[in-house]
C-alpha atoms as a PDB file:
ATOM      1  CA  UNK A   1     -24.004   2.101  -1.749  1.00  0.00           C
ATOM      2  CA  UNK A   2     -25.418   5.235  -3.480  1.00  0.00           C
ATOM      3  CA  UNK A   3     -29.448   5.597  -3.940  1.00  0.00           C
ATOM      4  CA  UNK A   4     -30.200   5.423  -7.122  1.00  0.00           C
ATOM      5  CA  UNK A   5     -33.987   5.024  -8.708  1.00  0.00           C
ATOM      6  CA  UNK A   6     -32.467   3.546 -11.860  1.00  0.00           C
ATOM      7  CA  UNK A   7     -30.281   1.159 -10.896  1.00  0.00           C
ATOM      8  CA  UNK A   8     -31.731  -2.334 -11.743  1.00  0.00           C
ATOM      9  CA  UNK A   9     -31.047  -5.460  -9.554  1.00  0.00           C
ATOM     10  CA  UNK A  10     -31.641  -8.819 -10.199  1.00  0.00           C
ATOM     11  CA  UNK A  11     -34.517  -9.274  -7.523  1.00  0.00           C
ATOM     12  CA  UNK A  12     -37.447  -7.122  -6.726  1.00  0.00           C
ATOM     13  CA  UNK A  13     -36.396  -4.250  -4.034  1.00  0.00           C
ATOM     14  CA  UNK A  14     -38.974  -2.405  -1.944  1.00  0.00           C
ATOM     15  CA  UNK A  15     -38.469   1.710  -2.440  1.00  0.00           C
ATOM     16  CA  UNK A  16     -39.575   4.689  -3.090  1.00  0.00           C
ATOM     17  CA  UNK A  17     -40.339   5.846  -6.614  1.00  0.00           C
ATOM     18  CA  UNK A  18     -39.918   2.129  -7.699  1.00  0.00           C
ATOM     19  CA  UNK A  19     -42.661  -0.124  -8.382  1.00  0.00           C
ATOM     20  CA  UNK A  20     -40.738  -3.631  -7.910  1.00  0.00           C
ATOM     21  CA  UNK A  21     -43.761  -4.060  -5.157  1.00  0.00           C
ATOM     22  CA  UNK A  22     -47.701  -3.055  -6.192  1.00  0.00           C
ATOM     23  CA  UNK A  23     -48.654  -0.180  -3.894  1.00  0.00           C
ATOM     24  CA  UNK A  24     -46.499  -0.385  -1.143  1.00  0.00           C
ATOM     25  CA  UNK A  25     -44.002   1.665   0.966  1.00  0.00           C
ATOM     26  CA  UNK A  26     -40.935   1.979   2.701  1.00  0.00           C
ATOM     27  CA  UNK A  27     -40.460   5.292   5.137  1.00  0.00           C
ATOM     28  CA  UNK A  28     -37.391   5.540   7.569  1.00  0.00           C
ATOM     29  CA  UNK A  29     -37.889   8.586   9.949  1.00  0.00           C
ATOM     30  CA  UNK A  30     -34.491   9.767  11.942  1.00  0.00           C
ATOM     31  CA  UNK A  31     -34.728  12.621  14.362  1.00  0.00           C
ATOM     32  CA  UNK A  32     -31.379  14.150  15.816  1.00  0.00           C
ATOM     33  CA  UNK A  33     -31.028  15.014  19.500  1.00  0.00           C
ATOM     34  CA  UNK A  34     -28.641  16.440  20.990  1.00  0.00           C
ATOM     35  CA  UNK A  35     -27.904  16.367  25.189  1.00  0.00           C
ATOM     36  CA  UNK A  36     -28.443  19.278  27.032  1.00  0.00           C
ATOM     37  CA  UNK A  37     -24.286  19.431  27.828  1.00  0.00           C
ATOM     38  CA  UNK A  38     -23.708  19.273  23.641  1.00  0.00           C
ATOM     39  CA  UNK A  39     -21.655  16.583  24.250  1.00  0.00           C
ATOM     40  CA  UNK A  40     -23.777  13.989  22.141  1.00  0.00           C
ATOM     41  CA  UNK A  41     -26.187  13.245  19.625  1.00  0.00           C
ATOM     42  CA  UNK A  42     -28.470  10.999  19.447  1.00  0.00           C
ATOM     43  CA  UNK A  43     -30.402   9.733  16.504  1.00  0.00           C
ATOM     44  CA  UNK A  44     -33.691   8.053  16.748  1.00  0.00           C
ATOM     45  CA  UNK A  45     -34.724   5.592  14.066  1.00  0.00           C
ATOM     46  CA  UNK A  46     -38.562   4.152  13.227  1.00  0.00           C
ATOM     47  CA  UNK A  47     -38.709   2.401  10.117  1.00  0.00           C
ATOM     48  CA  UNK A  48     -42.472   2.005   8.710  1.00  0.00           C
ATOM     49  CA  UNK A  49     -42.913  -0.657   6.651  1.00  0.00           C
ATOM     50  CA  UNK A  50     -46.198  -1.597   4.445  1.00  0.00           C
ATOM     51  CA  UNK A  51     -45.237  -5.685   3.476  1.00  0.00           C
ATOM     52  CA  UNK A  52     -45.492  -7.848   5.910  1.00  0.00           C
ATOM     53  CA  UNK A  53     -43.645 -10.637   4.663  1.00  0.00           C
ATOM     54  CA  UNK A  54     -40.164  -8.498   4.820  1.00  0.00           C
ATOM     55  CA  UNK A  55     -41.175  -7.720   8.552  1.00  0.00           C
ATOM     56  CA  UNK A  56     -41.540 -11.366   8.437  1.00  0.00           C
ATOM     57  CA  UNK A  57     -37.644 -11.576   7.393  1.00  0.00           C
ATOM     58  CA  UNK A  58     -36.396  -9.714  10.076  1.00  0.00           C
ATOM     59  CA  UNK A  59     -38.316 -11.496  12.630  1.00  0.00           C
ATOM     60  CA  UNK A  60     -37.093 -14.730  11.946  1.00  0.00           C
ATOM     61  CA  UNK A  61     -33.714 -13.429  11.816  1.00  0.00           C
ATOM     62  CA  UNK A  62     -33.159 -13.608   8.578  1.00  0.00           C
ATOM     63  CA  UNK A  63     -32.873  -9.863   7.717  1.00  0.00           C
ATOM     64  CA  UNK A  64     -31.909  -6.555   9.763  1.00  0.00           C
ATOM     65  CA  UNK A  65     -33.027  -2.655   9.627  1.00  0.00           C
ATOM     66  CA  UNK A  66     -29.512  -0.706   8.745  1.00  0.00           C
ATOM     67  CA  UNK A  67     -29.223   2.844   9.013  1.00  0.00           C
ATOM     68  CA  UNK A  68     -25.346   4.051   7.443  1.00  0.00           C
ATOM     69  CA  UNK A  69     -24.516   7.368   9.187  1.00  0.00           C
ATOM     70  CA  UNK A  70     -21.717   9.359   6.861  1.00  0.00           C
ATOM     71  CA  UNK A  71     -20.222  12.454   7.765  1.00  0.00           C
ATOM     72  CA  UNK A  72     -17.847  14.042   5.481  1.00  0.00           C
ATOM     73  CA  UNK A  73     -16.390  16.911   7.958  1.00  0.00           C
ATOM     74  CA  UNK A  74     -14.920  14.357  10.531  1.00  0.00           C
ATOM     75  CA  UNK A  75     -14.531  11.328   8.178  1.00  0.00           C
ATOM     76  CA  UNK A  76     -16.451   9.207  10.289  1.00  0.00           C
ATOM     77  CA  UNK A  77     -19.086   6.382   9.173  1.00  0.00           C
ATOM     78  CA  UNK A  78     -20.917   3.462  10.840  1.00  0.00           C
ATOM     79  CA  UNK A  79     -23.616   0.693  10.172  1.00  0.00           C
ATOM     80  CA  UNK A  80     -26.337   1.278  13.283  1.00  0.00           C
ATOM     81  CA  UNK A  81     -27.752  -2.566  12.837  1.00  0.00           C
ATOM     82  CA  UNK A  82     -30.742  -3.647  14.290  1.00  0.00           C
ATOM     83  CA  UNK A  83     -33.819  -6.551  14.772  1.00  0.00           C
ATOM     84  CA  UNK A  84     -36.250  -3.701  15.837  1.00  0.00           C
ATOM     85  CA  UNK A  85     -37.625  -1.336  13.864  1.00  0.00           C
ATOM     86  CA  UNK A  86     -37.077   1.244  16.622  1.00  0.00           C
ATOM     87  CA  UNK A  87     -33.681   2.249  17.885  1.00  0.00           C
ATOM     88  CA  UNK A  88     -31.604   4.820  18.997  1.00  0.00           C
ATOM     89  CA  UNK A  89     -27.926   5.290  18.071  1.00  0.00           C
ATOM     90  CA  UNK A  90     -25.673   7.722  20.197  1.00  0.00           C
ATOM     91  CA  UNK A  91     -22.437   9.696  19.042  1.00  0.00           C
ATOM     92  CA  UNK A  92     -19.742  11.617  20.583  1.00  0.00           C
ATOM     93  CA  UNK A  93     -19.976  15.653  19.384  1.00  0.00           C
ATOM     94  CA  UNK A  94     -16.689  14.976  17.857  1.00  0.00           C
ATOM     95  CA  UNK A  95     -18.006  12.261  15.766  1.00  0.00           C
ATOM     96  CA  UNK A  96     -20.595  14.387  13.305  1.00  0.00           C
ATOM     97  CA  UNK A  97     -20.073  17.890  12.306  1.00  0.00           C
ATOM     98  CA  UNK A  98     -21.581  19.784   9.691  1.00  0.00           C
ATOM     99  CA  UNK A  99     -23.724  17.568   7.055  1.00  0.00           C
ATOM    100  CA  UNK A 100     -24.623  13.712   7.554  1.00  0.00           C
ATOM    101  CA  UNK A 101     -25.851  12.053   4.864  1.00  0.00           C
ATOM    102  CA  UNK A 102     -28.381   8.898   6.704  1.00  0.00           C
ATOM    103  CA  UNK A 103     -28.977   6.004   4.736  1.00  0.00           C
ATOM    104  CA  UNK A 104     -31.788   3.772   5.590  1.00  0.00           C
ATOM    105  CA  UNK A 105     -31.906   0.253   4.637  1.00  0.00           C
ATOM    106  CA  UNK A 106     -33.012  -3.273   4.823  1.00  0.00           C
ATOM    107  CA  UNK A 107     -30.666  -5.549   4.483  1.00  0.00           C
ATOM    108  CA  UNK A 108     -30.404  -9.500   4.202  1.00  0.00           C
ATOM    109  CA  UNK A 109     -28.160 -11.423   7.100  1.00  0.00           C
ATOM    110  CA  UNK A 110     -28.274 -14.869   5.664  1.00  0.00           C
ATOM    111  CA  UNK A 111     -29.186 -17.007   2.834  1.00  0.00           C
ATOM    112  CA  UNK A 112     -33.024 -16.375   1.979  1.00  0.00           C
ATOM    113  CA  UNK A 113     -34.940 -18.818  -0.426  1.00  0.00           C
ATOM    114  CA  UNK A 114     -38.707 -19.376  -1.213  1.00  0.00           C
ATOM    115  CA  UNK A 115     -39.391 -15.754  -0.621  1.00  0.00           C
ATOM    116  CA  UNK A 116     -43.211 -15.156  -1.692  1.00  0.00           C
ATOM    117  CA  UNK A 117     -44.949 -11.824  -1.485  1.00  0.00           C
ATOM    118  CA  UNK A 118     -48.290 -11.631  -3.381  1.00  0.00           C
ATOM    119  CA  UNK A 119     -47.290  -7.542  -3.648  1.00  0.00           C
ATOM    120  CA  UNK A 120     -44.132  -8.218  -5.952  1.00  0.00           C
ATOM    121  CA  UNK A 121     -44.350  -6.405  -9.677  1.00  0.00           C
ATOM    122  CA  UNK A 122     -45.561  -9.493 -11.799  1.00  0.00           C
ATOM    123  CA  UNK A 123     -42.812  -8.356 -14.094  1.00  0.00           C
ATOM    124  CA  UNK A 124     -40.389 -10.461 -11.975  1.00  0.00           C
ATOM    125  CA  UNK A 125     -42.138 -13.550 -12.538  1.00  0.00           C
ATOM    126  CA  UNK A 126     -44.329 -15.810 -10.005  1.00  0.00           C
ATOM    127  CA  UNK A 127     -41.431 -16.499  -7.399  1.00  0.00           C
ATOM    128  CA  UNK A 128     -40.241 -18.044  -5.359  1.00  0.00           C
ATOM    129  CA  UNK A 129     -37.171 -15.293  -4.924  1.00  0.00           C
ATOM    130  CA  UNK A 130     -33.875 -16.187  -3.567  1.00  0.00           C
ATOM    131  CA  UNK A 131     -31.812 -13.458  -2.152  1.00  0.00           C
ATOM    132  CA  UNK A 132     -27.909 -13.850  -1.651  1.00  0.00           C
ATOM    133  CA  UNK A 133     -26.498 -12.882   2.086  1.00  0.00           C
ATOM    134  CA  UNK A 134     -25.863  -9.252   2.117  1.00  0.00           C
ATOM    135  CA  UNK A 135     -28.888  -8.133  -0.431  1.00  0.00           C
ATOM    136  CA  UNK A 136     -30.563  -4.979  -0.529  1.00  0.00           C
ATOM    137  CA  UNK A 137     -34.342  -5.738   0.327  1.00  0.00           C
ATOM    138  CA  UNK A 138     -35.861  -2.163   1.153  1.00  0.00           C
ATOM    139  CA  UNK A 139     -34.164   1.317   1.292  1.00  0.00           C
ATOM    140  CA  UNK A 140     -35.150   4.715   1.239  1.00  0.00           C
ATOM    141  CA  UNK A 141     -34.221   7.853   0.000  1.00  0.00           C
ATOM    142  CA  UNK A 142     -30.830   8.854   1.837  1.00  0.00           C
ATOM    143  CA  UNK A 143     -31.387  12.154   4.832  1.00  0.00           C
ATOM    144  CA  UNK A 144     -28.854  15.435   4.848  1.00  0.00           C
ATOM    145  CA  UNK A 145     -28.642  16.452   8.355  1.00  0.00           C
ATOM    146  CA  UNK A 146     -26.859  20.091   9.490  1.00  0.00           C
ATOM    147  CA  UNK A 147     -25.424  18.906  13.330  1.00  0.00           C
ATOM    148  CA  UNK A 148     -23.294  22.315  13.382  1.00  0.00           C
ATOM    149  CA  UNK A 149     -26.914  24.294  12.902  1.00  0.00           C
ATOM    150  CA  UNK A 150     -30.244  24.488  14.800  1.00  0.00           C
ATOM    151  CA  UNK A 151     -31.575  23.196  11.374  1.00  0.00           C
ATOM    152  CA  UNK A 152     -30.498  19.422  11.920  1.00  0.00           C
ATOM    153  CA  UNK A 153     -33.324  19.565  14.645  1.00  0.00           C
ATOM    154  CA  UNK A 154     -36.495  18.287  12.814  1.00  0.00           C
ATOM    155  CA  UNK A 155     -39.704  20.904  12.264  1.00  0.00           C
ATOM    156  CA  UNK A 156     -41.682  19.332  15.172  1.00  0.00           C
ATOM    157  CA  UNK A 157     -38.862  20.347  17.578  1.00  0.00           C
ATOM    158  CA  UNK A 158     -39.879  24.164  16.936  1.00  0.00           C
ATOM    159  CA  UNK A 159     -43.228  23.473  18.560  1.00  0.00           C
ATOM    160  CA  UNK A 160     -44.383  23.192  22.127  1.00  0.00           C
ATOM    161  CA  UNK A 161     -47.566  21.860  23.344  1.00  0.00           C
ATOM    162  CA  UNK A 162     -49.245  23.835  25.693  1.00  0.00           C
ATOM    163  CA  UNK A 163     -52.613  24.434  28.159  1.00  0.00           C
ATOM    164  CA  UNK A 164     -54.596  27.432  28.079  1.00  0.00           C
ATOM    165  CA  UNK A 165     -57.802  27.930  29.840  1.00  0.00           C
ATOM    166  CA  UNK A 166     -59.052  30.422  26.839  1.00  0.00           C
ATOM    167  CA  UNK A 167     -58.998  27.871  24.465  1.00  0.00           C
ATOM    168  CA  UNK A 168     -62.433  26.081  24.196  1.00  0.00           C
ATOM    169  CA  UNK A 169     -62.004  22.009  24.680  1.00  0.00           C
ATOM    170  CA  UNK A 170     -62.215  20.658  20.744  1.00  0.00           C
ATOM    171  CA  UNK A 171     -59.680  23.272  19.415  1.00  0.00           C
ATOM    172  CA  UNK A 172     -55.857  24.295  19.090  1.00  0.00           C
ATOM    173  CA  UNK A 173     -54.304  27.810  18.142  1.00  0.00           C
ATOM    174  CA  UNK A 174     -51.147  28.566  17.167  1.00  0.00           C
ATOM    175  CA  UNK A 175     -49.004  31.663  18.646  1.00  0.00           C
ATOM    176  CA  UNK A 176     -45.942  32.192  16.881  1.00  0.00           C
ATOM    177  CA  UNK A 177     -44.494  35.387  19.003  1.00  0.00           C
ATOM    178  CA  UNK A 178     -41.888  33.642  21.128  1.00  0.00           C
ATOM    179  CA  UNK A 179     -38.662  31.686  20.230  1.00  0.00           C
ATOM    180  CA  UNK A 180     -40.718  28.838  20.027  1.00  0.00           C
ATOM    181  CA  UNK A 181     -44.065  28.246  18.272  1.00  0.00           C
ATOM    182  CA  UNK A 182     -47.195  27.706  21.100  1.00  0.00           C
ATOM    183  CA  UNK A 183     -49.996  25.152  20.366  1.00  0.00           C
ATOM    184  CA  UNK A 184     -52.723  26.015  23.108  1.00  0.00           C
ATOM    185  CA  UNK A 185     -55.196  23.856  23.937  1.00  0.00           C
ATOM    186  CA  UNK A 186     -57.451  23.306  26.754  1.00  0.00           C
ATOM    187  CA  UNK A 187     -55.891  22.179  29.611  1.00  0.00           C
ATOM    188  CA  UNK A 188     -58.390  19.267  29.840  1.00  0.00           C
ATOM    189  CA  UNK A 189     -57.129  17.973  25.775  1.00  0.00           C
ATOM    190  CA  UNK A 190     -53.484  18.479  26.399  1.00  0.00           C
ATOM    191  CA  UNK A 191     -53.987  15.463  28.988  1.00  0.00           C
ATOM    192  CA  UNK A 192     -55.458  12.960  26.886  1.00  0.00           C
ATOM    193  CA  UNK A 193     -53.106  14.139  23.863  1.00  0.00           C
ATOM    194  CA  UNK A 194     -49.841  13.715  26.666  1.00  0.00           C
ATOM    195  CA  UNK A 195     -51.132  10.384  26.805  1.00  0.00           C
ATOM    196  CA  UNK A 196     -51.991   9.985  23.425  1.00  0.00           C
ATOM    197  CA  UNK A 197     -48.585  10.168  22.181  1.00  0.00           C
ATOM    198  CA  UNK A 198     -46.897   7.870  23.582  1.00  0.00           C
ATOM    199  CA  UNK A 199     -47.446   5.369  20.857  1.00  0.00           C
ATOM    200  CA  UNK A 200     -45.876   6.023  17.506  1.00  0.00           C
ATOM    201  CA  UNK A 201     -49.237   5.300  15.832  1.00  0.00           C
ATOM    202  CA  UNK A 202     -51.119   8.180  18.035  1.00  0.00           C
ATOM    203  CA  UNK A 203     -47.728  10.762  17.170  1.00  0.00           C
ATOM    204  CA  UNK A 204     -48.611   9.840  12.837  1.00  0.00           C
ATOM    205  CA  UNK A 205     -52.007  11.036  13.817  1.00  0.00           C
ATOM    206  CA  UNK A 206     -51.009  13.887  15.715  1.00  0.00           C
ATOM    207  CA  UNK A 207     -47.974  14.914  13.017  1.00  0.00           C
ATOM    208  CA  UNK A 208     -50.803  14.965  10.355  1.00  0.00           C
ATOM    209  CA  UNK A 209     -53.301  17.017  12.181  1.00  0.00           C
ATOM    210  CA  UNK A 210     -52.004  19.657  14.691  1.00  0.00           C
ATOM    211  CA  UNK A 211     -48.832  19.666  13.712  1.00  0.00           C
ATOM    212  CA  UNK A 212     -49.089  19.857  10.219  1.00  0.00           C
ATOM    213  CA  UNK A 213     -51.533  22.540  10.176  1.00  0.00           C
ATOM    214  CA  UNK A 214     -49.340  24.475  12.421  1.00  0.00           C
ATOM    215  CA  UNK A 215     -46.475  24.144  10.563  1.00  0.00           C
ATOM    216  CA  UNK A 216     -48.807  25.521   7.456  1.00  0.00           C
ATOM    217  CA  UNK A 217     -49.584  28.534   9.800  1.00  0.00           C
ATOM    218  CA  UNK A 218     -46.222  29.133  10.267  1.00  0.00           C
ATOM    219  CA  UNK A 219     -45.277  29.503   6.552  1.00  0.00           C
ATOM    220  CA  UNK A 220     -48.156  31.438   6.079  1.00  0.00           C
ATOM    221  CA  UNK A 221     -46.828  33.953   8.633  1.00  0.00           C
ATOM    222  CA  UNK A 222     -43.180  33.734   7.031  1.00  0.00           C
ATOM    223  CA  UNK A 223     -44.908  34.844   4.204  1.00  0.00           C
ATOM    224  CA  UNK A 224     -46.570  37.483   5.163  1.00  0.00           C
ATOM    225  CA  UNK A 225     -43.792  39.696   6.548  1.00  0.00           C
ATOM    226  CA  UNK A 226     -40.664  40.461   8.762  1.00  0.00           C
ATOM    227  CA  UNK A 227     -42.739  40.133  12.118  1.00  0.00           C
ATOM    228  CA  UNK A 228     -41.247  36.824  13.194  1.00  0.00           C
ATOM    229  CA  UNK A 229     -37.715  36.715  11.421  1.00  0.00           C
ATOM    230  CA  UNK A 230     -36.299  36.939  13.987  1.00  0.00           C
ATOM    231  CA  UNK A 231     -37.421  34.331  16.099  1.00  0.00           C
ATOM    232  CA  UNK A 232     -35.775  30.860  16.942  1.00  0.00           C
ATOM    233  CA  UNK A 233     -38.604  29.147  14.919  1.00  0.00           C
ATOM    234  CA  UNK A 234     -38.183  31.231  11.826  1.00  0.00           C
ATOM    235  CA  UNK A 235     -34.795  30.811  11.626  1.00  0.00           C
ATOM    236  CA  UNK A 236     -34.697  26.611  11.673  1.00  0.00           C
ATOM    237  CA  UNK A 237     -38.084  27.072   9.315  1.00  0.00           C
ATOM    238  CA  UNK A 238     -35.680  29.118   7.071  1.00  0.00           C
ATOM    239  CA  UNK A 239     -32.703  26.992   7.040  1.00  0.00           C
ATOM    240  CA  UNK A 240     -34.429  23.720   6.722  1.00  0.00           C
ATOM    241  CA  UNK A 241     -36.075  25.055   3.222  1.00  0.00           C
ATOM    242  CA  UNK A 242     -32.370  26.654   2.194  1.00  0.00           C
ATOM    243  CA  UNK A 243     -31.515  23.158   2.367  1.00  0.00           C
ATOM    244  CA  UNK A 244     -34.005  21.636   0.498  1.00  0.00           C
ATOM    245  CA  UNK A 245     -33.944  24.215  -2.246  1.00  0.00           C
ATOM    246  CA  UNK A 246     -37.259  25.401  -1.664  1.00  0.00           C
ATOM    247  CA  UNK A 247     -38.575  28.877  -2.915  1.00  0.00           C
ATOM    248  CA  UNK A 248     -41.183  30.246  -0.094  1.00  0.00           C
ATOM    249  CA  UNK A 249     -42.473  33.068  -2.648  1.00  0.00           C
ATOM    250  CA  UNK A 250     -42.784  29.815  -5.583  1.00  0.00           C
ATOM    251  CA  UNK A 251     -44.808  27.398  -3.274  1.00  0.00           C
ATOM    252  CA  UNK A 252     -47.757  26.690  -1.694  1.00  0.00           C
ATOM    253  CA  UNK A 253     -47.487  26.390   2.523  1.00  0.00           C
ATOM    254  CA  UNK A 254     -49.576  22.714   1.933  1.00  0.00           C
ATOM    255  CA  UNK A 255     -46.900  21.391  -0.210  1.00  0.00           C
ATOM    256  CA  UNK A 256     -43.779  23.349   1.370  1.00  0.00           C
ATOM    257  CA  UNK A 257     -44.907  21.661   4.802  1.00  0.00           C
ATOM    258  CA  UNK A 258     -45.340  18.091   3.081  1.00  0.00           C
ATOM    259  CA  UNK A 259     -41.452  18.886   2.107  1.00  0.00           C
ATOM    260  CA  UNK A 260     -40.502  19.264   5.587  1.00  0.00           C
ATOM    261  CA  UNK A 261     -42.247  17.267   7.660  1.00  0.00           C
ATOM    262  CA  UNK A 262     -41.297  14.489   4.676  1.00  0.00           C
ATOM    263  CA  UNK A 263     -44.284  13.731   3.211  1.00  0.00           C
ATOM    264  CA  UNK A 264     -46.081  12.445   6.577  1.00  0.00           C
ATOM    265  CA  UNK A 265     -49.056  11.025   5.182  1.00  0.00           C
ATOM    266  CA  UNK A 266     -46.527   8.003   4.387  1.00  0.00           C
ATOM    267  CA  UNK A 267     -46.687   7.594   8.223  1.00  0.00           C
ATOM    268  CA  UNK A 268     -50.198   7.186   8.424  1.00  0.00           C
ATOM    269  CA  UNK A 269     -50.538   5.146   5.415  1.00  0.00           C
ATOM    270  CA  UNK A 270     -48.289   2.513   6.447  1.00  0.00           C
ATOM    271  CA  UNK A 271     -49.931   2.267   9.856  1.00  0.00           C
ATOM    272  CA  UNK A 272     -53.476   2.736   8.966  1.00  0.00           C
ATOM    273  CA  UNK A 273     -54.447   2.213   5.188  1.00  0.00           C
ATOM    274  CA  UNK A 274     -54.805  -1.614   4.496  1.00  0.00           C
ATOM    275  CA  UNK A 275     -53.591  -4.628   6.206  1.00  0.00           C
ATOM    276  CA  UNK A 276     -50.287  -5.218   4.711  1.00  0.00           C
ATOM    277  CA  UNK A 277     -48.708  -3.651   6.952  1.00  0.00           C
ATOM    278  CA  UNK A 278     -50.517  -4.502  10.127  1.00  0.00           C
ATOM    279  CA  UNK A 279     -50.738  -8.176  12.036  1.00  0.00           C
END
């Protein structure tokens, strides 16, 4: 199935751009990795969700997160299918090559009737809904993914966390002269931030701080000059906006780094803003 913001169905349909439901969201994150021998890939899926009552779906088994993996170059494609919204999928190197096109959705595995959600567009009537086995509840925008290129790696993989004693306790600095980009901090904050993020809602937080202003930094110093073209960093930075079609010279670094890091105020706003999201 091809996304498509103007294709009409006969039920409301959580996405993005669409306002079937009032103020809410959909946001499917999947981060490559590959082994340390090349010899596979894994891709790591969290799906954040703002309505409850499709959580509620899944949980009573009447709906599943799908994530469609496509790649052109080796003809392959599978359905990754899952009751979590957390989970990993692994592939042989010979399976993806060149660009994967990742399509998130969430799909119906039975029968569903008296669906309510007090968040549906009124447009569609008071409800109950009914949805047919096999329906389309939630998707988001389909992901391009380079395997063959250090690009398919996502920003945050161009940063490493580290101590420094020079750095005073409540701040971070960026140092951008190696093949990968330094955050320093004091050796005391990297501890409680190593602890920190081992939750997904501590990493939104940390993605939209830190990380976000480093990644800002880092565009900053691409435009500035040649001094770090030639590092590992600049290079993935580089391709990563090639892909995207995105002009350094034509954009500001705050939206640029929105573009890459897609838009990860989504994150925190399905895990923080409001209640709809939360039980």
């Amino acid at each position: 199935m091809q996304f498509d913001l103007l294709r009409a169905f006969p039920y409301p349909v959580l996405r993005p751009g669409v306002d079937d439901y009032r103020d809410s969201d959909i946001q499917a994150t999947v981060d490559f990795q590959q082994s340390a021998d090349s010899a596979t890939v894994t891709a790591e899926v969290d799906f954040a969700l703002s309505v409850a009552e499709i959580k509620a779906l899944v949980d009573q088994g009447k709906a599943d997160y799908v994530v469609v993996f496509a790649c052109r170059d080796t003809y392959f494609r599978k359905a990754s299918i899952s009751k979590q919204p957390t989970f990993t999928e692994t592939f042989s190197a010979g399976e993806l090559r060149g660009e994967v096109l990742v399509y998130p959705y969430i799909i119906a595995s039975s029968h569903i009737d008296s669906f309510q959600c007090p968040w549906i567009n009124a447009e569609f009537g008071p409800g109950p809904f009914e949805f047919p086995n096999g329906a389309v509840l939630a998707l988001d925008q389909p992901q391009s993914i380079y395997i063959d290129r250090d690009a398919f790696k996502p920003i945050s993989s161009c940063f490493l966390l580290v101590k420094s004693d020079s750095v005073p306790d409540n701040e971070w600095q960026v140092r951008a002269d190696s093949e990968k980009v330094q955050i320093a901090v004091s050796p005391s904050l990297k501890a409680r931030i190593d602890v920190a993020r081992n939750t997904k809602e501590n990493r939104a937080i940390l993605i939209n701080s830190v990380y976000f202003g480093a990644v800002m930094q880092c565009l900053s110093l691409l435009k500035q000059g040649e001094d770090h073209n030639d590092f590992r960093w600049a290079n993935i930075f580089r391709q990563r906006m090639i892909d995207q079609s995105i002009d350094l010279d034509k954009h500001h670094e705050a939206w640029i780094a929105q573009q890459l890091m897609r838009h990860p105020i989504s994150i925190i706003d399905s895990y923080f803003f409001g209640d709809k999201g939360n039980e």
